[in-house]
Each structure stands twice: as C-alpha cells, then as structure tokens.
PDB file of N, CA and C in Angstrom:
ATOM      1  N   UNK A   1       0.847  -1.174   0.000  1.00  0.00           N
ATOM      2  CA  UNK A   1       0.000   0.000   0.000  1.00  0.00           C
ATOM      3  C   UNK A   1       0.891   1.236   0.000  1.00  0.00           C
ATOM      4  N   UNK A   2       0.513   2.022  -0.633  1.00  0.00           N
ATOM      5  CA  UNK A   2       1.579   3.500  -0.641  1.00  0.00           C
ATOM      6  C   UNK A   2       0.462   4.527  -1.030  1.00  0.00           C
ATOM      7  N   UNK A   3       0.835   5.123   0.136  1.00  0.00           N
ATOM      8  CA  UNK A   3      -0.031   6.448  -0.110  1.00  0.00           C
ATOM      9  C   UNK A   3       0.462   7.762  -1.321  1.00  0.00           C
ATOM     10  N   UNK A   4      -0.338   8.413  -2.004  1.00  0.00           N
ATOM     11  CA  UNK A   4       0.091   9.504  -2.290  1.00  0.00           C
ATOM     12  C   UNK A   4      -0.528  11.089  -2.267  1.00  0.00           C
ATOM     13  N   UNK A   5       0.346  12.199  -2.003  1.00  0.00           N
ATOM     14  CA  UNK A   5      -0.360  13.471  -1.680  1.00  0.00           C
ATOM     15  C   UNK A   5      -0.576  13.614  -3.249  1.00  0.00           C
ATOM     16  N   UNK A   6      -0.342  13.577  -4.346  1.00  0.00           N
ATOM     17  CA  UNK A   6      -1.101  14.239  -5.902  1.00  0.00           C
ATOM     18  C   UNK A   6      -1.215  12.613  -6.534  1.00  0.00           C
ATOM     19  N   UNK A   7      -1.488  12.615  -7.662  1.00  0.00           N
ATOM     20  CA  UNK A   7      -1.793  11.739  -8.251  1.00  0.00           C
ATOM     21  C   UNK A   7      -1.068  11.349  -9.021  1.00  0.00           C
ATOM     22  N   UNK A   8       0.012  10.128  -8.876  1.00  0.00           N
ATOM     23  CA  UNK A   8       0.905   9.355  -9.633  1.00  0.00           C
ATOM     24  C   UNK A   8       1.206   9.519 -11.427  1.00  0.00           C
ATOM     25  N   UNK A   9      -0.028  10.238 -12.210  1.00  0.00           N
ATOM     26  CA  UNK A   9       0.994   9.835 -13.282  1.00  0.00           C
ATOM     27  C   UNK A   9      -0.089  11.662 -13.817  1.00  0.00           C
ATOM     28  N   UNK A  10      -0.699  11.983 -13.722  1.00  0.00           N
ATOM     29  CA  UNK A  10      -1.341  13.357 -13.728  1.00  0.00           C
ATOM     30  C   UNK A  10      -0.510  14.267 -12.687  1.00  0.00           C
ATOM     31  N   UNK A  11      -0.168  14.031 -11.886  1.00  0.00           N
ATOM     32  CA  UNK A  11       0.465  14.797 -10.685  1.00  0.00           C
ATOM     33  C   UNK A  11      -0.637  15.545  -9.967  1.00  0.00           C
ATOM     34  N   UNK A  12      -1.195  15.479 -10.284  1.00  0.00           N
ATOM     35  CA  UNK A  12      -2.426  16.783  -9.639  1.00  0.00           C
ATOM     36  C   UNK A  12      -2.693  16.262  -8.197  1.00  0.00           C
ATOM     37  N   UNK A  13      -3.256  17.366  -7.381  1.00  0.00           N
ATOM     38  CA  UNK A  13      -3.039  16.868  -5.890  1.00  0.00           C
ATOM     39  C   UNK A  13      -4.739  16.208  -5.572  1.00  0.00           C
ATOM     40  N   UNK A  14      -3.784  15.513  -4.486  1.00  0.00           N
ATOM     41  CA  UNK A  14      -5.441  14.516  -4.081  1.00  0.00           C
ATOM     42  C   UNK A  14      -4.548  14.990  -2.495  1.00  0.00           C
ATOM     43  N   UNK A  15      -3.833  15.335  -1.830  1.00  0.00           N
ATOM     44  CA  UNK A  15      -4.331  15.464  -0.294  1.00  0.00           C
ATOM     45  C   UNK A  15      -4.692  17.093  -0.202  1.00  0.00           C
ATOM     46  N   UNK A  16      -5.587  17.088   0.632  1.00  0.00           N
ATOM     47  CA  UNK A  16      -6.052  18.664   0.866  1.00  0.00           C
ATOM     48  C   UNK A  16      -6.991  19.316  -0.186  1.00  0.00           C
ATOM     49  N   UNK A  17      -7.533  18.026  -1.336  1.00  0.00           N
ATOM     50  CA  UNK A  17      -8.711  18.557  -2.229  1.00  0.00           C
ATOM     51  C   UNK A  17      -9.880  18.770  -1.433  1.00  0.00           C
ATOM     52  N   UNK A  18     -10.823  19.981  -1.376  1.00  0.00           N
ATOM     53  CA  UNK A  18     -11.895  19.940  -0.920  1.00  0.00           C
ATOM     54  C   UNK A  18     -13.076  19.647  -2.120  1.00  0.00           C
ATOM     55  N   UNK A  19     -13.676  18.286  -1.650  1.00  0.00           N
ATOM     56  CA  UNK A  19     -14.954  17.764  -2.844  1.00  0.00           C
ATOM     57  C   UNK A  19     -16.293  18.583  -2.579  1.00  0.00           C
ATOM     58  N   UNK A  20     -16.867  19.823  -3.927  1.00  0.00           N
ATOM     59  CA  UNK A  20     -18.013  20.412  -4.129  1.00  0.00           C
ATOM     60  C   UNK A  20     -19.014  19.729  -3.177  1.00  0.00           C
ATOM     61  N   UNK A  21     -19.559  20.286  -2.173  1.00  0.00           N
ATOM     62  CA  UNK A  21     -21.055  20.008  -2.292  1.00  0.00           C
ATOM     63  C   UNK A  21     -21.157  18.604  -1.330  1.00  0.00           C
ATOM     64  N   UNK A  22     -19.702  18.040  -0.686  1.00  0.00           N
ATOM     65  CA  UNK A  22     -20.021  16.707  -0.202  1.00  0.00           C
ATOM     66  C   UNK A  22     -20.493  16.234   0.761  1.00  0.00           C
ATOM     67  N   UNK A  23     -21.116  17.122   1.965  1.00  0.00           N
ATOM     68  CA  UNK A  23     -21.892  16.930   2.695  1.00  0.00           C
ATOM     69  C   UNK A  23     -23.069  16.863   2.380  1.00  0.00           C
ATOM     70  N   UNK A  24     -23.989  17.543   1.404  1.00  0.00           N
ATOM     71  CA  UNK A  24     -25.031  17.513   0.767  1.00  0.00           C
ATOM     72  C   UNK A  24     -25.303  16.279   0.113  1.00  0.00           C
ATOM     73  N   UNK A  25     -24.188  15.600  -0.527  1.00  0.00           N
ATOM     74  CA  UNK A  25     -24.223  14.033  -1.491  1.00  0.00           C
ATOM     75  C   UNK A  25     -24.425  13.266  -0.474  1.00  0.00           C
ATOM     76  N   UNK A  26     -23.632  13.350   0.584  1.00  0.00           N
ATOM     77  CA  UNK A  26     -23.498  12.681   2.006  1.00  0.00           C
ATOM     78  C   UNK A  26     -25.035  12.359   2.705  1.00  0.00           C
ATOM     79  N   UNK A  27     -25.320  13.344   2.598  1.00  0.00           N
ATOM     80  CA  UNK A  27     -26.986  13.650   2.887  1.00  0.00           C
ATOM     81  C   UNK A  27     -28.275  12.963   2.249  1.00  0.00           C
ATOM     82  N   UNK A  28     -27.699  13.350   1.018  1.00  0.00           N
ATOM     83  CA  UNK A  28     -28.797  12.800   0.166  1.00  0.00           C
ATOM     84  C   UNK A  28     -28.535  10.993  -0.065  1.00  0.00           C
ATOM     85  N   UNK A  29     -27.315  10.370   0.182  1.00  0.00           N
ATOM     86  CA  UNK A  29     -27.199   8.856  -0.039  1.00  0.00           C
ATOM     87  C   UNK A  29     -27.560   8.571   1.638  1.00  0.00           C
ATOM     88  N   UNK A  30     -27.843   8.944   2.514  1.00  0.00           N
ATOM     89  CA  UNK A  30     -27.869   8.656   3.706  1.00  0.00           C
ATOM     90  C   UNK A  30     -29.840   8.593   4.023  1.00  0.00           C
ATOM     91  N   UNK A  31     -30.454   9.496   2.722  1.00  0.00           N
ATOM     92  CA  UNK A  31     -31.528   9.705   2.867  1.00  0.00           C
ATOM     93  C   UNK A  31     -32.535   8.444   1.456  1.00  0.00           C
ATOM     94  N   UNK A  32     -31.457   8.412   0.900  1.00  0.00           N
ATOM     95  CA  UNK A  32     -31.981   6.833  -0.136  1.00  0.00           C
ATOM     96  C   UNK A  32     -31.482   5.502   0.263  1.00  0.00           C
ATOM     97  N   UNK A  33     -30.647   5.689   1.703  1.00  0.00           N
ATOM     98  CA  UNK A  33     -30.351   4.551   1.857  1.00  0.00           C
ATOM     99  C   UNK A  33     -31.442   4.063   2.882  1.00  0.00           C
ATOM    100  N   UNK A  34     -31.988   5.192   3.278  1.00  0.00           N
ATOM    101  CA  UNK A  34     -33.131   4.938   4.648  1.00  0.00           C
ATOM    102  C   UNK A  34     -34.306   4.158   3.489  1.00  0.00           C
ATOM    103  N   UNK A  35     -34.244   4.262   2.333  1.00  0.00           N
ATOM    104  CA  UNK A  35     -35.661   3.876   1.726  1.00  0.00           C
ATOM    105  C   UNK A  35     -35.343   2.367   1.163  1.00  0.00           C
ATOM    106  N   UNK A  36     -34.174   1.673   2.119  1.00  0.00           N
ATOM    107  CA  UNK A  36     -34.039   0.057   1.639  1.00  0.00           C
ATOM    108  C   UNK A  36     -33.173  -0.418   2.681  1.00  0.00           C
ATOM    109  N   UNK A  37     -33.893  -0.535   3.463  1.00  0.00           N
ATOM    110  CA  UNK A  37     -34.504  -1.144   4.502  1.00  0.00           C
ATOM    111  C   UNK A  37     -33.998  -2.427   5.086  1.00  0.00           C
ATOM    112  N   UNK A  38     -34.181  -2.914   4.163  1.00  0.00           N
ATOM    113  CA  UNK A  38     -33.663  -4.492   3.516  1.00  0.00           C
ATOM    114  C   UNK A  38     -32.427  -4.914   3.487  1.00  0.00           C
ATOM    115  N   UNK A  39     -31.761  -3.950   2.966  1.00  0.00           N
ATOM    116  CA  UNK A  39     -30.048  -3.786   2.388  1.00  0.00           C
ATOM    117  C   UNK A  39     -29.311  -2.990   3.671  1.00  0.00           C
ATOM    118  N   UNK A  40     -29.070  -3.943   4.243  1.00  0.00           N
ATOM    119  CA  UNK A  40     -27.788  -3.537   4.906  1.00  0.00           C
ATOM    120  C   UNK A  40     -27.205  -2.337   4.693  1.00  0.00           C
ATOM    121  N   UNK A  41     -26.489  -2.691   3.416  1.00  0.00           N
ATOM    122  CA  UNK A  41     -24.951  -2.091   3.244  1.00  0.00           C
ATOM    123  C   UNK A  41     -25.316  -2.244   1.605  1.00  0.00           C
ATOM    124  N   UNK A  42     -24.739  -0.483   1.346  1.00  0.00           N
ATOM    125  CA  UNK A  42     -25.219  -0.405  -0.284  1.00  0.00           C
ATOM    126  C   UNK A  42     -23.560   0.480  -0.383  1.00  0.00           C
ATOM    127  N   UNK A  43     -23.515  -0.226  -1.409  1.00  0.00           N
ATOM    128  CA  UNK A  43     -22.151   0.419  -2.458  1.00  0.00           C
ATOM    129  C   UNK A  43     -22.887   1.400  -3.690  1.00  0.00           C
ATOM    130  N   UNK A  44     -22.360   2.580  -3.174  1.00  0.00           N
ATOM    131  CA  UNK A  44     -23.022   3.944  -3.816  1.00  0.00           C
ATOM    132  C   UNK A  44     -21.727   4.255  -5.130  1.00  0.00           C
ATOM    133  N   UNK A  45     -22.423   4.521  -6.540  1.00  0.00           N
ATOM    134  CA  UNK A  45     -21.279   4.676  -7.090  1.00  0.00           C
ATOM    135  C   UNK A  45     -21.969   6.282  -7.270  1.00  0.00           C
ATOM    136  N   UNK A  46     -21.309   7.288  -7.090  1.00  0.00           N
ATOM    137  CA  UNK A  46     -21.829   9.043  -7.340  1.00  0.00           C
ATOM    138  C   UNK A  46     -20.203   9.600  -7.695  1.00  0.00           C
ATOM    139  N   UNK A  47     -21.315  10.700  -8.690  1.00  0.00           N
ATOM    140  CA  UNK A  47     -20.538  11.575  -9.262  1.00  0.00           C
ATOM    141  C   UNK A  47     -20.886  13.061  -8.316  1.00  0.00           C
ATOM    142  N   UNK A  48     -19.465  12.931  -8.091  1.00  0.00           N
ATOM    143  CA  UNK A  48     -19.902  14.847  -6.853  1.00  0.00           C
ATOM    144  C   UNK A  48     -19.623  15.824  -7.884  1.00  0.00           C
ATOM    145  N   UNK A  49     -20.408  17.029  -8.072  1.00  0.00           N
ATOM    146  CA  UNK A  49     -19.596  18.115  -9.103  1.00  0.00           C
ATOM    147  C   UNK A  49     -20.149  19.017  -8.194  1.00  0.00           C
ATOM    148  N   UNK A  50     -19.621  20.737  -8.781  1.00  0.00           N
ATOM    149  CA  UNK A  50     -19.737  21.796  -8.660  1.00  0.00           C
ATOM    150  C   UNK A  50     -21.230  22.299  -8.240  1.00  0.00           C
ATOM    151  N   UNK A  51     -22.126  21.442  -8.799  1.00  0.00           N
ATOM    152  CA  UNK A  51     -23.854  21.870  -8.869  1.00  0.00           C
ATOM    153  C   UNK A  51     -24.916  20.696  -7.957  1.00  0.00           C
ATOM    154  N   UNK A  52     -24.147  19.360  -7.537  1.00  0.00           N
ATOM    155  CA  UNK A  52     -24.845  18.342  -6.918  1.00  0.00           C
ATOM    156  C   UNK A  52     -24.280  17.318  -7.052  1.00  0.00           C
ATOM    157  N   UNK A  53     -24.897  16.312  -7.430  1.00  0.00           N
ATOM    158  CA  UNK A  53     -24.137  15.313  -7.394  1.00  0.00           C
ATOM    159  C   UNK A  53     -25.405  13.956  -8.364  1.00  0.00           C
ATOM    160  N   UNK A  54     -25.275  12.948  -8.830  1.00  0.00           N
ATOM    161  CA  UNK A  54     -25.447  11.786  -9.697  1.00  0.00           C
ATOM    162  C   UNK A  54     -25.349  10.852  -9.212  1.00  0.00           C
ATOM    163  N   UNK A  55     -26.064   9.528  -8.699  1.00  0.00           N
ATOM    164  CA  UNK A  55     -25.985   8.577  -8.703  1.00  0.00           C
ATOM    165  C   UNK A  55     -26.034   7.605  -9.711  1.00  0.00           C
ATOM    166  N   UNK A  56     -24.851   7.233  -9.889  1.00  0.00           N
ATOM    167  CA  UNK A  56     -24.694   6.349 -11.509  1.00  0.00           C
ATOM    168  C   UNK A  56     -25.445   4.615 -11.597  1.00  0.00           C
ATOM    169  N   UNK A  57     -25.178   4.455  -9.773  1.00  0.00           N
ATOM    170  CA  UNK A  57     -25.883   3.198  -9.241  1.00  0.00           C
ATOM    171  C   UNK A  57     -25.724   2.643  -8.172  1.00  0.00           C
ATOM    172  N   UNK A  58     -26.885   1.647  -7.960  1.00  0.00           N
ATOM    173  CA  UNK A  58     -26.373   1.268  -5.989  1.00  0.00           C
ATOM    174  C   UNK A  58     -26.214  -0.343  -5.986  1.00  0.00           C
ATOM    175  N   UNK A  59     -25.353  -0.908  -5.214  1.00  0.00           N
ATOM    176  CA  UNK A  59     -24.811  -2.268  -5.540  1.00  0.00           C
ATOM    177  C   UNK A  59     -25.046  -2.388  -4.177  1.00  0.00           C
ATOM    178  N   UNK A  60     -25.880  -3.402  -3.758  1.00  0.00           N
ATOM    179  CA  UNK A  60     -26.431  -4.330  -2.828  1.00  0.00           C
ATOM    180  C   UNK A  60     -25.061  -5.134  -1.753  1.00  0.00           C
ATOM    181  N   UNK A  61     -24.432  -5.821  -2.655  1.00  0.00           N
ATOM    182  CA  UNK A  61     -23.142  -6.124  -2.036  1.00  0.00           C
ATOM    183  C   UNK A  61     -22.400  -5.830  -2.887  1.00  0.00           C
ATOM    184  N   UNK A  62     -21.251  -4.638  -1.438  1.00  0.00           N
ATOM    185  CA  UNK A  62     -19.707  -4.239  -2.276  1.00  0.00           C
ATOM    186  C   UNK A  62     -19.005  -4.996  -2.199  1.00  0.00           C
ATOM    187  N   UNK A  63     -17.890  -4.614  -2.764  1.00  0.00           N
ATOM    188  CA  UNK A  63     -16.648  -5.536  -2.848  1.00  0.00           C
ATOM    189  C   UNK A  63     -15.717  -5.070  -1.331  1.00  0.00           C
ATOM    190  N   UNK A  64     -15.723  -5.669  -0.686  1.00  0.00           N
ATOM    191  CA  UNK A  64     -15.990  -5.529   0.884  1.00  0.00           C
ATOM    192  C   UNK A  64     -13.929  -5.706   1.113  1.00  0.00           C
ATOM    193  N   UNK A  65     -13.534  -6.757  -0.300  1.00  0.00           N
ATOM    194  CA  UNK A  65     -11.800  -6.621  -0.204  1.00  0.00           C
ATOM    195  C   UNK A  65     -11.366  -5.171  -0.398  1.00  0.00           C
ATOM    196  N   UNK A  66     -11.934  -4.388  -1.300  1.00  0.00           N
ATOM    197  CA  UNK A  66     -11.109  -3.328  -1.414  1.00  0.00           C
ATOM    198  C   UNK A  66     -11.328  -2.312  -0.475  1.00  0.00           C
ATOM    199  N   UNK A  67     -11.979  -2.486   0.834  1.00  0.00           N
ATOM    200  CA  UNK A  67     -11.983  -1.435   1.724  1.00  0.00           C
ATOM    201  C   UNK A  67     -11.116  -2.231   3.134  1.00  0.00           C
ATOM    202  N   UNK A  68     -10.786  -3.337   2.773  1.00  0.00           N
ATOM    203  CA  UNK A  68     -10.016  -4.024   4.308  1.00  0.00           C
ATOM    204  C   UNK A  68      -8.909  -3.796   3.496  1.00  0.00           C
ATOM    205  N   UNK A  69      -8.284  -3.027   2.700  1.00  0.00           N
ATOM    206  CA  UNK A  69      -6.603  -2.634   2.300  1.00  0.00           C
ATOM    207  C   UNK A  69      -6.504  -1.690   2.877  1.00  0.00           C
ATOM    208  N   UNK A  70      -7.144  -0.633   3.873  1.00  0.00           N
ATOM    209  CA  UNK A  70      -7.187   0.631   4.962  1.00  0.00           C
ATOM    210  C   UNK A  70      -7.043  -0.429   5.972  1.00  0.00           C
ATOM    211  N   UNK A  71      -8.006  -0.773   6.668  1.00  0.00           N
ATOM    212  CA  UNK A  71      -7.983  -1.929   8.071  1.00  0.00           C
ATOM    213  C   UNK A  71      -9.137  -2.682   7.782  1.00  0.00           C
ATOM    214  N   UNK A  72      -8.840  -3.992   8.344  1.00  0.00           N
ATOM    215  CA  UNK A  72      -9.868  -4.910   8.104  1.00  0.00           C
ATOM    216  C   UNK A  72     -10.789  -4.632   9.427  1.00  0.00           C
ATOM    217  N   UNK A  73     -12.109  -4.989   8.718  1.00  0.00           N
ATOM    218  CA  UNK A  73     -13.394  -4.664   9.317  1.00  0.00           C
ATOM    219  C   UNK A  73     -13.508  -4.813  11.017  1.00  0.00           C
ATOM    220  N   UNK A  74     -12.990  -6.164  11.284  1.00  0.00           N
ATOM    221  CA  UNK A  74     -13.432  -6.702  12.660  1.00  0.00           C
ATOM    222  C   UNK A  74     -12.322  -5.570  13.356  1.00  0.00           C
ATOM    223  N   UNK A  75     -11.337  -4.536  12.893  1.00  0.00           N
ATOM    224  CA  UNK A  75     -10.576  -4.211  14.193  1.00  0.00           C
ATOM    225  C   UNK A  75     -11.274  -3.035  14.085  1.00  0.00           C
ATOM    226  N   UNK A  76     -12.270  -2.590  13.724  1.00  0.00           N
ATOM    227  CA  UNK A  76     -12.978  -1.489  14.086  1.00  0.00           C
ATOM    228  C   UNK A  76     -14.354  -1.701  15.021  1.00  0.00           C
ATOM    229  N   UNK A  77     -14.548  -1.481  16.052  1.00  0.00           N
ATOM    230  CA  UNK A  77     -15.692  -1.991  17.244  1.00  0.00           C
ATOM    231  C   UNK A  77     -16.915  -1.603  15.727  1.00  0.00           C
ATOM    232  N   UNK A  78     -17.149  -0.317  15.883  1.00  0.00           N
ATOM    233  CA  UNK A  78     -18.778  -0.033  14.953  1.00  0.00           C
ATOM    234  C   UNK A  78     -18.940  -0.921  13.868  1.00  0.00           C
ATOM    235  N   UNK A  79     -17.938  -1.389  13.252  1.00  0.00           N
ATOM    236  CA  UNK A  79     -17.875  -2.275  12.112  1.00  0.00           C
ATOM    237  C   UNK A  79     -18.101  -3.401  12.436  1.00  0.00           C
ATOM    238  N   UNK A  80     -17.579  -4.045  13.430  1.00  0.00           N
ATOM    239  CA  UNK A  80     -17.918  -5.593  13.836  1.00  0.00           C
ATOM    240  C   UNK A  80     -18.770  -5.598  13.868  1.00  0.00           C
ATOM    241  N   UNK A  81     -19.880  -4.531  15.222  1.00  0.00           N
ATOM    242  CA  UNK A  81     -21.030  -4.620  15.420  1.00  0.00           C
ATOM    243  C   UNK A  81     -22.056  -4.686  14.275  1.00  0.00           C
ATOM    244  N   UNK A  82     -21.960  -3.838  12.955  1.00  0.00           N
ATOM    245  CA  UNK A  82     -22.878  -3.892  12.086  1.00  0.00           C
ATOM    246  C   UNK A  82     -22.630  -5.447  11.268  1.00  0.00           C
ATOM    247  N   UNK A  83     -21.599  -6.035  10.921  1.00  0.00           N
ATOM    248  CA  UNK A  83     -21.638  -7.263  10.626  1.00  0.00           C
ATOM    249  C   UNK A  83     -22.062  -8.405  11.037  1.00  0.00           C
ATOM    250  N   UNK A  84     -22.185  -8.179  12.772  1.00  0.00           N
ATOM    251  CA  UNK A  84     -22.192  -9.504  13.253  1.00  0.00           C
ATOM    252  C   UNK A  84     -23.890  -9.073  13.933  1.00  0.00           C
ATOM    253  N   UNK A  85     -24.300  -7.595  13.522  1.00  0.00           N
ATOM    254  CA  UNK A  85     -26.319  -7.818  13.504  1.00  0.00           C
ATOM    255  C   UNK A  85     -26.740  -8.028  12.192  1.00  0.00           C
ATOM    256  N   UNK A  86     -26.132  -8.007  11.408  1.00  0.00           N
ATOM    257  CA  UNK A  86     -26.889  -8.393  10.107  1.00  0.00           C
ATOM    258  C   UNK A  86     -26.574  -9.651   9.321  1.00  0.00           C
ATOM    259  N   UNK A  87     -26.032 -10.794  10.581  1.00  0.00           N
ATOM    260  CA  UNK A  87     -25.496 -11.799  10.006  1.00  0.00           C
ATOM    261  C   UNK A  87     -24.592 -11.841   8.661  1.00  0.00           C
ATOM    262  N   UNK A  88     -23.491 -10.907   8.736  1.00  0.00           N
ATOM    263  CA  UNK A  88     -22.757 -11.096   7.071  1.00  0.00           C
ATOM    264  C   UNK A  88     -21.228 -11.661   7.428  1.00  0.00           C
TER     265      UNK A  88
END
C-alpha cells in the first residue's frame, strides 16, 4: 500500500482537495439509503460536481476486499457490530 499526496501519473493533488457540495451528497445517499430497509450495506457509485451530485448506481453487495486494504473490518468496534447484527 503507498499512499500519495497528488496523483501518480497526472500529478495533480489529491491530499487537501476539498470535494463540491459533499456533505449535501453525504446527505442525500444517507436519505436513499433509509428507503431500503432491507439492504444492509449499499455500495453507492456518485458523481460529486460543482452543482450536486449523480448517482450512476447502488450495488447491494460491495466488494468488501477493497476497503479491508485501509484496516480490516473486525478491528474497528462499529464495524464488527454492524456485521455480526446483520449476520454477514
């Protein structure tokens, strides 16, 4: 794993970007996720811009490997807990 402050072959910076509008996207996937009920855990794919934001689509089950390359799930307490009430 190797972190980087800009972006490897563009150079352009990715630490200290502030993303348009992302509490509002934040908001609004937090407010379509309340309407499925059902689904656990939804993998949101959105486009954030300057004016709002796009949901391109919502995936039922994510790919749950590419977020344990940060830390795997069980060493986070809130994380265990939501796995081990929703039987996954």
């Amino acid at each position: 794993l190797v972190w980087h402050s800009s972006h490897p072959e563009t150079g352009e910076a990715i630490e200290g970007v502030v993303i348009p509008n992302l509490s509002n996207c934040l908001e609004g996937m937090l407010a379509a996720a309340n309407n499925f009920p059902f689904c656990p855990c939804i993998g949101w794919d959105v486009v954030v811009t300057e004016h709002g934001y796009s949901v391109l689509e919502a995936n039922p089950i994510p790919d749950f490997r590419v977020w344990q390359v940060h830390e795997g799930f069980f060493a986070n307490e809130r994380s265990r807990q939501f796995f081990q009430n929703w039987n996954l």
